[in-house]
N, C-alpha and C. Protein backbone atom coordinates (compact mmCIF):
# COMPACT_ATOMS: atom_id res chain seq x y z
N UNK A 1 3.97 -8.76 16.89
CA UNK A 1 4.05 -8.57 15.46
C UNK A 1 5.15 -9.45 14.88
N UNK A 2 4.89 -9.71 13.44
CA UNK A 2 5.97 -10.68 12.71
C UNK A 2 6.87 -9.88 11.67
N UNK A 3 7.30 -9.24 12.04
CA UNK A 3 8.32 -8.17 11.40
C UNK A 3 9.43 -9.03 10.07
N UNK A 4 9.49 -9.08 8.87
CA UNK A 4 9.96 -9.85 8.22
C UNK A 4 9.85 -11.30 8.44
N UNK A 5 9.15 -12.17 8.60
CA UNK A 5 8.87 -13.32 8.42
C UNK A 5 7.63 -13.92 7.96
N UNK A 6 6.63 -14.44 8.29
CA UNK A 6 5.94 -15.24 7.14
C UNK A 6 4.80 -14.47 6.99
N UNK A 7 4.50 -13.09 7.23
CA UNK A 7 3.31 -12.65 6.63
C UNK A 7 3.65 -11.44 6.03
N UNK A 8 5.06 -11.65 5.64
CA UNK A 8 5.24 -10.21 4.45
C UNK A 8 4.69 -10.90 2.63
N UNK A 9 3.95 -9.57 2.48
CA UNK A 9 3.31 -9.91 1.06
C UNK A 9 4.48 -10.32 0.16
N UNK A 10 4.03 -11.77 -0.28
CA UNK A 10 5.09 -12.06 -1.27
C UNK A 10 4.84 -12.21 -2.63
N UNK A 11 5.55 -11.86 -3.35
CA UNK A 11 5.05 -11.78 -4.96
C UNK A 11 6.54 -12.11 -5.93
N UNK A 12 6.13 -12.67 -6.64
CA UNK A 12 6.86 -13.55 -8.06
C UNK A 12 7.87 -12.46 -8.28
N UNK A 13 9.51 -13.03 -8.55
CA UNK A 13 10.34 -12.25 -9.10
C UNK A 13 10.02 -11.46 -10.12
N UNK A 14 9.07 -10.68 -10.56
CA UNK A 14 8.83 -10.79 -12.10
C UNK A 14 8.61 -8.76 -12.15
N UNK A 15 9.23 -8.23 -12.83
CA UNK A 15 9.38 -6.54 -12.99
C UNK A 15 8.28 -5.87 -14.10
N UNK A 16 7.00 -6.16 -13.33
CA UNK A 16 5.63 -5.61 -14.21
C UNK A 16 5.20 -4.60 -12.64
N UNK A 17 4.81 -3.93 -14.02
CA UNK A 17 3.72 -2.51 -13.18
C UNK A 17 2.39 -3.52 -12.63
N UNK A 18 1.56 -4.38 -13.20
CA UNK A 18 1.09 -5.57 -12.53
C UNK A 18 1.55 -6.22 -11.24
N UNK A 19 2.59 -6.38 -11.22
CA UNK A 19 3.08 -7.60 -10.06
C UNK A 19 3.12 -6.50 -9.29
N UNK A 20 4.10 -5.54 -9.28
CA UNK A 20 3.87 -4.80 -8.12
C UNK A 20 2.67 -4.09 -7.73
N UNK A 21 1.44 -3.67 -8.00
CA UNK A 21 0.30 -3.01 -7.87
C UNK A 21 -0.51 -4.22 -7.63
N UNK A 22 -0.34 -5.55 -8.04
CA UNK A 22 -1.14 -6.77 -6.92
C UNK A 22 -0.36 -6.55 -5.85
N UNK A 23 0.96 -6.54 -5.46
CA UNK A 23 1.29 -6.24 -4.09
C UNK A 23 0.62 -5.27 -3.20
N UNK A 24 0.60 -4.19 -3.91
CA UNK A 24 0.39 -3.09 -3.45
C UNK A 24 -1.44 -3.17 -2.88
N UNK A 25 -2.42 -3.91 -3.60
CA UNK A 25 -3.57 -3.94 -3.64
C UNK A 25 -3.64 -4.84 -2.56
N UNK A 26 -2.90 -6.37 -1.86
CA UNK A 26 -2.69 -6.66 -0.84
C UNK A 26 -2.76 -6.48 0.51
N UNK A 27 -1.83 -5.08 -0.13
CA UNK A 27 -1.55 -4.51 1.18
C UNK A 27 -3.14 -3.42 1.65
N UNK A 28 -2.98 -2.61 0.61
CA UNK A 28 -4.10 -1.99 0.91
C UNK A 28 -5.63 -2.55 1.04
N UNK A 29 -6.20 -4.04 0.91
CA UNK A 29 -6.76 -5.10 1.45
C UNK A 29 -6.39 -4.95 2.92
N UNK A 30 -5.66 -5.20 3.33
CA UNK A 30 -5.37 -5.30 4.81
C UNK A 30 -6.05 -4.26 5.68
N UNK A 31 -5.43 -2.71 5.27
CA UNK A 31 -5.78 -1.63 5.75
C UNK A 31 -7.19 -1.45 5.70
N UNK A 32 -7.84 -2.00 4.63
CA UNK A 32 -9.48 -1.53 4.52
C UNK A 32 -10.21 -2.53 5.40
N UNK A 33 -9.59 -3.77 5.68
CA UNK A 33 -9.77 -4.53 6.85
C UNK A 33 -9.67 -3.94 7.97
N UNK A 34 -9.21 -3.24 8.25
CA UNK A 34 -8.63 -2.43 9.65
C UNK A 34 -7.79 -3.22 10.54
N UNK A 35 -7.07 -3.53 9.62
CA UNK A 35 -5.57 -4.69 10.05
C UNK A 35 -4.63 -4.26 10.05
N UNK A 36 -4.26 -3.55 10.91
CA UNK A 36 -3.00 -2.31 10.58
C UNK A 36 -1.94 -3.18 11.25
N UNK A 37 -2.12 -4.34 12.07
CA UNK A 37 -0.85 -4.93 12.29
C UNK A 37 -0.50 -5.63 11.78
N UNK A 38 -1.25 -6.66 10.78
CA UNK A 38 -0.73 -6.95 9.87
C UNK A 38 -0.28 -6.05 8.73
N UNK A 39 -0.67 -5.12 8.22
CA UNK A 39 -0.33 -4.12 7.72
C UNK A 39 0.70 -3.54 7.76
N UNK A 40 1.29 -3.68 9.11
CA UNK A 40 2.98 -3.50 9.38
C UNK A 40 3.56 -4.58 9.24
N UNK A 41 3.06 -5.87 9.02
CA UNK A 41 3.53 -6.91 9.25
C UNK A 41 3.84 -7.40 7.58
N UNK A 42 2.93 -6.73 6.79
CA UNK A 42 2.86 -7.11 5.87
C UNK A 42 4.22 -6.50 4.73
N UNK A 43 4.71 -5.67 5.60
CA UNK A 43 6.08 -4.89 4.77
C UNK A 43 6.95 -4.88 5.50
N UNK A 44 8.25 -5.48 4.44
CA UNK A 44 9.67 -6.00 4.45
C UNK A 44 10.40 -4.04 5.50
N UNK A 45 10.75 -4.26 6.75
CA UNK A 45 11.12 -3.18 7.14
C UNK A 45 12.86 -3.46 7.35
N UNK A 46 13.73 -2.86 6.46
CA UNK A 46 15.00 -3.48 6.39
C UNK A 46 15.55 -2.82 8.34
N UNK A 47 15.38 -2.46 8.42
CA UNK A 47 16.49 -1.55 9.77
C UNK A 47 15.15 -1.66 10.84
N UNK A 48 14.28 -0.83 10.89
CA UNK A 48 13.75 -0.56 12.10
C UNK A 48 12.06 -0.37 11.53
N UNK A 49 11.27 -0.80 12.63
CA UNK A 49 9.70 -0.31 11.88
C UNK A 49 9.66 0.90 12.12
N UNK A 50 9.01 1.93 11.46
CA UNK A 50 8.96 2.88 10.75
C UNK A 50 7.65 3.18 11.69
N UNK A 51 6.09 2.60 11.84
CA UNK A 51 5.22 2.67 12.00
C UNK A 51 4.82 1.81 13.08
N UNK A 52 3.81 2.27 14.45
CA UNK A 52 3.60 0.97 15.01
C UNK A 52 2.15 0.97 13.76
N UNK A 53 1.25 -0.18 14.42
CA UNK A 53 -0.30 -0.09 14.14
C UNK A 53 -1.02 1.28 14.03
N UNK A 54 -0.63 1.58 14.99
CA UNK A 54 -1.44 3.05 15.46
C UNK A 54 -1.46 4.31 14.84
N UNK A 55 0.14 3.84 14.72
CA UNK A 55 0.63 4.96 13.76
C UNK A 55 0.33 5.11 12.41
N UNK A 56 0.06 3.91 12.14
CA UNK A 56 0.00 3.74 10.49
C UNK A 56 -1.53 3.94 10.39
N UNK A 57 -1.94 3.67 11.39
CA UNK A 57 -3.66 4.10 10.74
C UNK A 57 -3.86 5.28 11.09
N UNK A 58 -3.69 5.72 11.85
CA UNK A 58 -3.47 7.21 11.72
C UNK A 58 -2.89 8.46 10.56
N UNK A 59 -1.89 7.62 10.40
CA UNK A 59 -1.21 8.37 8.99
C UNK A 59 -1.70 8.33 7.73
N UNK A 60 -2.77 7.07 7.61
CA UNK A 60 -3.85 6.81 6.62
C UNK A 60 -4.92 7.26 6.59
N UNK A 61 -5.71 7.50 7.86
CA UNK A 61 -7.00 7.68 8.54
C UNK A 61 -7.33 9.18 8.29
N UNK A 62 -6.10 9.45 8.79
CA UNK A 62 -6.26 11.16 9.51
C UNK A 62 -5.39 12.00 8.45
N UNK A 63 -4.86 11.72 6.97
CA UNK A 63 -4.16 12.28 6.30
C UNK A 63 -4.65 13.80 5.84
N UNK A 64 -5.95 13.28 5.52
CA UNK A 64 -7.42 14.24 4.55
C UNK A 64 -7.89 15.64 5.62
N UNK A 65 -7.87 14.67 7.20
CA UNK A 65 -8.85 15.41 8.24
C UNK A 65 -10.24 16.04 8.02
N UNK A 66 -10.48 16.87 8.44
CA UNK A 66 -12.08 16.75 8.48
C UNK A 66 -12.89 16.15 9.51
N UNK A 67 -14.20 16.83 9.63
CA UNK A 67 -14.95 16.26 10.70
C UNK A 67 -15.37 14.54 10.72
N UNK A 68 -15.48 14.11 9.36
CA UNK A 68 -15.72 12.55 9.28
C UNK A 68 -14.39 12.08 8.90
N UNK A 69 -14.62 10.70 9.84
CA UNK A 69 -13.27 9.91 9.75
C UNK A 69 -13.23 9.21 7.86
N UNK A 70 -11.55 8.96 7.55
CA UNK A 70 -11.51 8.68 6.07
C UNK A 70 -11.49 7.07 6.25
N UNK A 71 -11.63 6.34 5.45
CA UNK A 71 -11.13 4.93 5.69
C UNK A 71 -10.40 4.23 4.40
N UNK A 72 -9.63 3.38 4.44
CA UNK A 72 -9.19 2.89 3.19
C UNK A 72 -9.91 1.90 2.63
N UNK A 73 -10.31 2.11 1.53
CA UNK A 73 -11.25 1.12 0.78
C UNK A 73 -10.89 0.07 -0.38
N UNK A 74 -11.09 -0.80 -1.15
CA UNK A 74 -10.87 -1.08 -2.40
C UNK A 74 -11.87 -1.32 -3.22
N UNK A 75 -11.88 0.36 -4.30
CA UNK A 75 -13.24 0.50 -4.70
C UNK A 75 -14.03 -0.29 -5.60
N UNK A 76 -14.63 0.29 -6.56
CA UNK A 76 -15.12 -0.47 -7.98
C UNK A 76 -14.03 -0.58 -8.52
N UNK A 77 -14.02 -1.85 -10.09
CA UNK A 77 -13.23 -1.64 -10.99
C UNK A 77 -12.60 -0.82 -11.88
N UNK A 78 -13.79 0.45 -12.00
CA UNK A 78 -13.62 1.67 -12.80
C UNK A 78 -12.42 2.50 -11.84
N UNK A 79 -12.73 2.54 -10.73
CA UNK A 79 -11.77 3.23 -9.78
C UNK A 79 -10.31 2.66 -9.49
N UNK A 80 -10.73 1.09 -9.20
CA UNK A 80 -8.96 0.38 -9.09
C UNK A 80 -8.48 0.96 -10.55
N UNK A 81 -8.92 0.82 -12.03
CA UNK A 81 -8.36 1.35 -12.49
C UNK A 81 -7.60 2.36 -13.03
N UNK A 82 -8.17 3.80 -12.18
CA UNK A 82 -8.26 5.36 -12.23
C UNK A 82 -6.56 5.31 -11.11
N UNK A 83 -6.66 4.95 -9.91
CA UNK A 83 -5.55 4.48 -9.12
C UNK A 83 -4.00 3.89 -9.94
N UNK A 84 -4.86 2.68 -10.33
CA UNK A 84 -3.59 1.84 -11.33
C UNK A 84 -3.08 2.85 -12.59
N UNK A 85 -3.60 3.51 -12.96
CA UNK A 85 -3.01 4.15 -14.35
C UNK A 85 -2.52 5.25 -13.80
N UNK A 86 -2.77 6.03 -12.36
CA UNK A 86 -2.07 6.92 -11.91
C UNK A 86 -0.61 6.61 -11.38
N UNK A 87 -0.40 5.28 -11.23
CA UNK A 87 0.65 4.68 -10.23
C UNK A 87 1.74 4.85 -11.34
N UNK A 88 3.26 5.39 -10.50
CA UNK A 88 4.00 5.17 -10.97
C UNK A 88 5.15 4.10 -10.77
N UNK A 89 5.75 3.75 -12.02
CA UNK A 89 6.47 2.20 -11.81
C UNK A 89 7.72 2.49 -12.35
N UNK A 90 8.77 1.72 -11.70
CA UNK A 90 10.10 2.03 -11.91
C UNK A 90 10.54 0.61 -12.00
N UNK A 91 11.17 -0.28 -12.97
CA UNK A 91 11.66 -1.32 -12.38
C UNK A 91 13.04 -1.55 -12.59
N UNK A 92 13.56 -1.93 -11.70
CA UNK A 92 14.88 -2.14 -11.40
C UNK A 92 15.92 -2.04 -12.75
N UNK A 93 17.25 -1.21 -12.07
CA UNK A 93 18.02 -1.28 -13.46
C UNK A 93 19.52 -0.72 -12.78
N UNK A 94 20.41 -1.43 -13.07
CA UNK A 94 21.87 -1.75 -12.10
C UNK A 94 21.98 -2.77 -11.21
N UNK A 95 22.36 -1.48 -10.55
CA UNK A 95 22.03 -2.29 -8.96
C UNK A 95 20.88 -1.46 -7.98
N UNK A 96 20.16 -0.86 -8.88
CA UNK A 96 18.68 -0.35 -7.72
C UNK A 96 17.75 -1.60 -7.89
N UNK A 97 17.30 -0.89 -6.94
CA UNK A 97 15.46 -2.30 -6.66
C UNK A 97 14.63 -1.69 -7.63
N UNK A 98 13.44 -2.05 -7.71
CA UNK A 98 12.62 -1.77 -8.48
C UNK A 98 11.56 -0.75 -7.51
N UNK A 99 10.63 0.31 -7.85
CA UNK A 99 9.92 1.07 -6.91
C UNK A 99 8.54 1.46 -7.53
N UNK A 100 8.03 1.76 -7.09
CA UNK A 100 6.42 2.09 -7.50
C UNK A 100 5.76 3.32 -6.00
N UNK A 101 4.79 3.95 -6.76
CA UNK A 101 4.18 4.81 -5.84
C UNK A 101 2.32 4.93 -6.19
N UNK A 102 1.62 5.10 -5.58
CA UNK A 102 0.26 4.67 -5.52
C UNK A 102 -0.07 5.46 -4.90
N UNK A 103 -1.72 5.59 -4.61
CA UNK A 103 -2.25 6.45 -3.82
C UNK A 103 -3.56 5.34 -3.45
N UNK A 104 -3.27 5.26 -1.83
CA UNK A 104 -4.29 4.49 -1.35
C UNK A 104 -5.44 5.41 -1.41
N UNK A 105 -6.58 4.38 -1.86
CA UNK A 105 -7.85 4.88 -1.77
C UNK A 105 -8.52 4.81 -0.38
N UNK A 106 -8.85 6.23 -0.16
CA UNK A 106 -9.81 6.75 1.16
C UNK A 106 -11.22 7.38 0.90
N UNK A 107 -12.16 7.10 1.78
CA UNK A 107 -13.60 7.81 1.65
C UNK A 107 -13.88 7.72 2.99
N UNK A 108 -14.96 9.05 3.15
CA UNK A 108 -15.41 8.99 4.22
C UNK A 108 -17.08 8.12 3.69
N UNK A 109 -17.20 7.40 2.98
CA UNK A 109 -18.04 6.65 2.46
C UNK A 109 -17.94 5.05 2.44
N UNK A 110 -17.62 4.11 3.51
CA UNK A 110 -16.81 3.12 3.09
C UNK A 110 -17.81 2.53 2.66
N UNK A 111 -19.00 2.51 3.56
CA UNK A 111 -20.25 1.45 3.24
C UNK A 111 -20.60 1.81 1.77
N UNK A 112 -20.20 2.10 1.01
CA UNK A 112 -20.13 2.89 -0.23
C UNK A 112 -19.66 2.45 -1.43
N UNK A 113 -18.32 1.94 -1.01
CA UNK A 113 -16.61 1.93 -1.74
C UNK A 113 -17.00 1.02 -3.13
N UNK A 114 -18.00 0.68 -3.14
CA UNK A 114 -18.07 -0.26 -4.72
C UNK A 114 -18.74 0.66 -5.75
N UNK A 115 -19.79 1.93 -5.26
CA UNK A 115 -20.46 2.78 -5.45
C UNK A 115 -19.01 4.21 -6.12
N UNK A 116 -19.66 4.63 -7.23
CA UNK A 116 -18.70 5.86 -7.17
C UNK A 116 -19.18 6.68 -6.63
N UNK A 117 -18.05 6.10 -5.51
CA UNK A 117 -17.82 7.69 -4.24
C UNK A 117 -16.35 8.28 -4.58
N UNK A 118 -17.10 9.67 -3.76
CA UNK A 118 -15.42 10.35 -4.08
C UNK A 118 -14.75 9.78 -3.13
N UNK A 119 -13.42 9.92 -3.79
CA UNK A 119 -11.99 9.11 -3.38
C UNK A 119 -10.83 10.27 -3.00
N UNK A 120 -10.52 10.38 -2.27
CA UNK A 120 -9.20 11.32 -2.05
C UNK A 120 -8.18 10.00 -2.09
N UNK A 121 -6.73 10.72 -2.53
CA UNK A 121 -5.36 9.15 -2.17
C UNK A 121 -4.58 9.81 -1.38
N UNK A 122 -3.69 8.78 -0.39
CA UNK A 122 -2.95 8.85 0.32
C UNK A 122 -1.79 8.81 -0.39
N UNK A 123 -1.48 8.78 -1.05
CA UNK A 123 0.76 8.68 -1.76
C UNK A 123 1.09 7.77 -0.69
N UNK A 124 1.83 6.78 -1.40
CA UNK A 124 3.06 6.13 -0.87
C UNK A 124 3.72 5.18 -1.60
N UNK A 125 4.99 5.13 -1.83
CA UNK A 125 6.11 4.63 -2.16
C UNK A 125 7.08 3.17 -1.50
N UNK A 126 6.73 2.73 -2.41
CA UNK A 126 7.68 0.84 -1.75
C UNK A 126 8.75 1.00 -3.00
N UNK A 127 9.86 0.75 -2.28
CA UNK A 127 10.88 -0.25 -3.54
C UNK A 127 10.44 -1.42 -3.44
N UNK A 128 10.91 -2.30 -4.05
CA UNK A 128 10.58 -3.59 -4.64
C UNK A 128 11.61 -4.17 -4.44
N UNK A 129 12.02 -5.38 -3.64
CA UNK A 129 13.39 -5.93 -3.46
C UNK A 129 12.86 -7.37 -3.40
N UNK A 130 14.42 -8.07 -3.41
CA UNK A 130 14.14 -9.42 -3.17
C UNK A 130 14.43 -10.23 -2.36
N UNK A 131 14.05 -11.09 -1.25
CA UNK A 131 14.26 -11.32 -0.06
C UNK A 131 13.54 -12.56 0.11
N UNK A 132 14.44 -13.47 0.50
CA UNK A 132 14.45 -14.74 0.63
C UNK A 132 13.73 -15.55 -0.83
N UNK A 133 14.14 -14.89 -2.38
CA UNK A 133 13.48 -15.69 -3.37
C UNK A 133 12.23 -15.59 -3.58
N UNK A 134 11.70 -14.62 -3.38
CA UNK A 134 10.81 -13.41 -3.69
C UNK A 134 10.62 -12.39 -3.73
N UNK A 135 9.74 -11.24 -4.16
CA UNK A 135 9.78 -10.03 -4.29
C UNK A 135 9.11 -8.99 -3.04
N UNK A 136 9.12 -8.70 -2.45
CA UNK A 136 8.82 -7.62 -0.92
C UNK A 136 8.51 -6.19 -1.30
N UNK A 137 7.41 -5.71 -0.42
CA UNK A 137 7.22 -4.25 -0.47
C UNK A 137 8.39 -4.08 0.62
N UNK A 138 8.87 -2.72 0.73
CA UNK A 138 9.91 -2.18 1.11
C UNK A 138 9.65 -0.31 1.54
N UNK A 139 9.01 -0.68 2.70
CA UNK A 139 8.22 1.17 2.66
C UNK A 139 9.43 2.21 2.67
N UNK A 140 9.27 2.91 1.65
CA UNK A 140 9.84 3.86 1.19
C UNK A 140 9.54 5.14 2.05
N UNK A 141 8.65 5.95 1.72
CA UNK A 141 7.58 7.58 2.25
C UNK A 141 5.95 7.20 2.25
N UNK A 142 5.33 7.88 2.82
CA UNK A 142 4.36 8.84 2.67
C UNK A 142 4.53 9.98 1.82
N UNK A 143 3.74 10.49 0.65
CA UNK A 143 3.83 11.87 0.16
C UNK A 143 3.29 12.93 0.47
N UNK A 144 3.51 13.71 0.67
CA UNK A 144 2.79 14.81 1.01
C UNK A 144 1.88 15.46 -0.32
C-alpha cells in the first residue's frame, strides 16, 4: 500500500461544500469499485492506518447486516443529490482544518444503483487539511 503518497485524493485549496463532497465522491468511487486498498490508500492517515483493506470493507459492507451482502454504490443523480444536501460542511476557521461528514451510499441492489433503489448510509467524517499544496481527506470516525 501507498500510505500518503501519490494516490491520496487530491483536491484544490478551495473551502466549498463542493470541493470537499467531489473528494468525498472519489473516494466512495473507489469503494463501489471494490478497491478498498486503494481506498486506504486514498486517505491522508496522519499517525497510523486506522483500517487495513479488509477492515474497511467490512466496516462498509457489513455496517446494515442482514442476510444479503450491502455494497457501496454511486447512485442516480436524484440520489447523489439526496446524500449531498444531507452532508454536513464545516470549513476551516483559526487554526482548525476544514471537516465534512456524508453518508456513503449502500444497497443490497448494486446491479441496480442508477435505478431508485433503497439506499441505507454509512456516516463518516474527514477533516480537510492541507498537505503538500493541496487539500486531503483526513479520516476522522465512522458514525454510529
Amino acid at each position: 500500500m501507498n500510505i500518503n503518497g501519490d494516490h491520496l485524493i487530491s483536491l484544490p485549496i478551495e473551502d466549498t461544500r463542493e470541493n470537499y463532497l467531489r473528494g468525498f465522491w472519489q473516494w466512495v468511487g473507489l469503494l463501489a469499485d471494490d478497491d478498498y486498498t486503494r481506498g486506504v490508500e486514498a486517505i491522508y492517515w496522519p499517525k497510523t492506518v486506522v483500517f487495513t483493506p479488509t477492515q474497511l470493507k467490512e466496516r462498509v459492507t457489513k455496517f446494515w447486516g442482514g442476510p444479503a451482502p450491502w455494497s457501496p454504490v454511486i447512485p442516480n443523480e436524484r440520489l447523489i443529490g439526496v446524500v449531498n444536501d444531507d452532508a454536513h460542511f464545516e470549513p476551516p476557521n483559526q487554526n482548525r482544518t476544514g471537516w465534512f461528514m456524508a453518508q456513503i451510499p449502500v444497497t443490497t441492489e448494486p446491479l441496480r444503483s442508477k435505478a431508485d433503489v433503497i439506499l441505507q448510509g454509512v456516516a463518516v467524517s474527514f477533516f480537510v487539511r492541507e498537505f503538500d499544496r493541496r487539500y486531503v481527506l483526513d479520516f476522522e470516525i465512522f458514525h454510529a
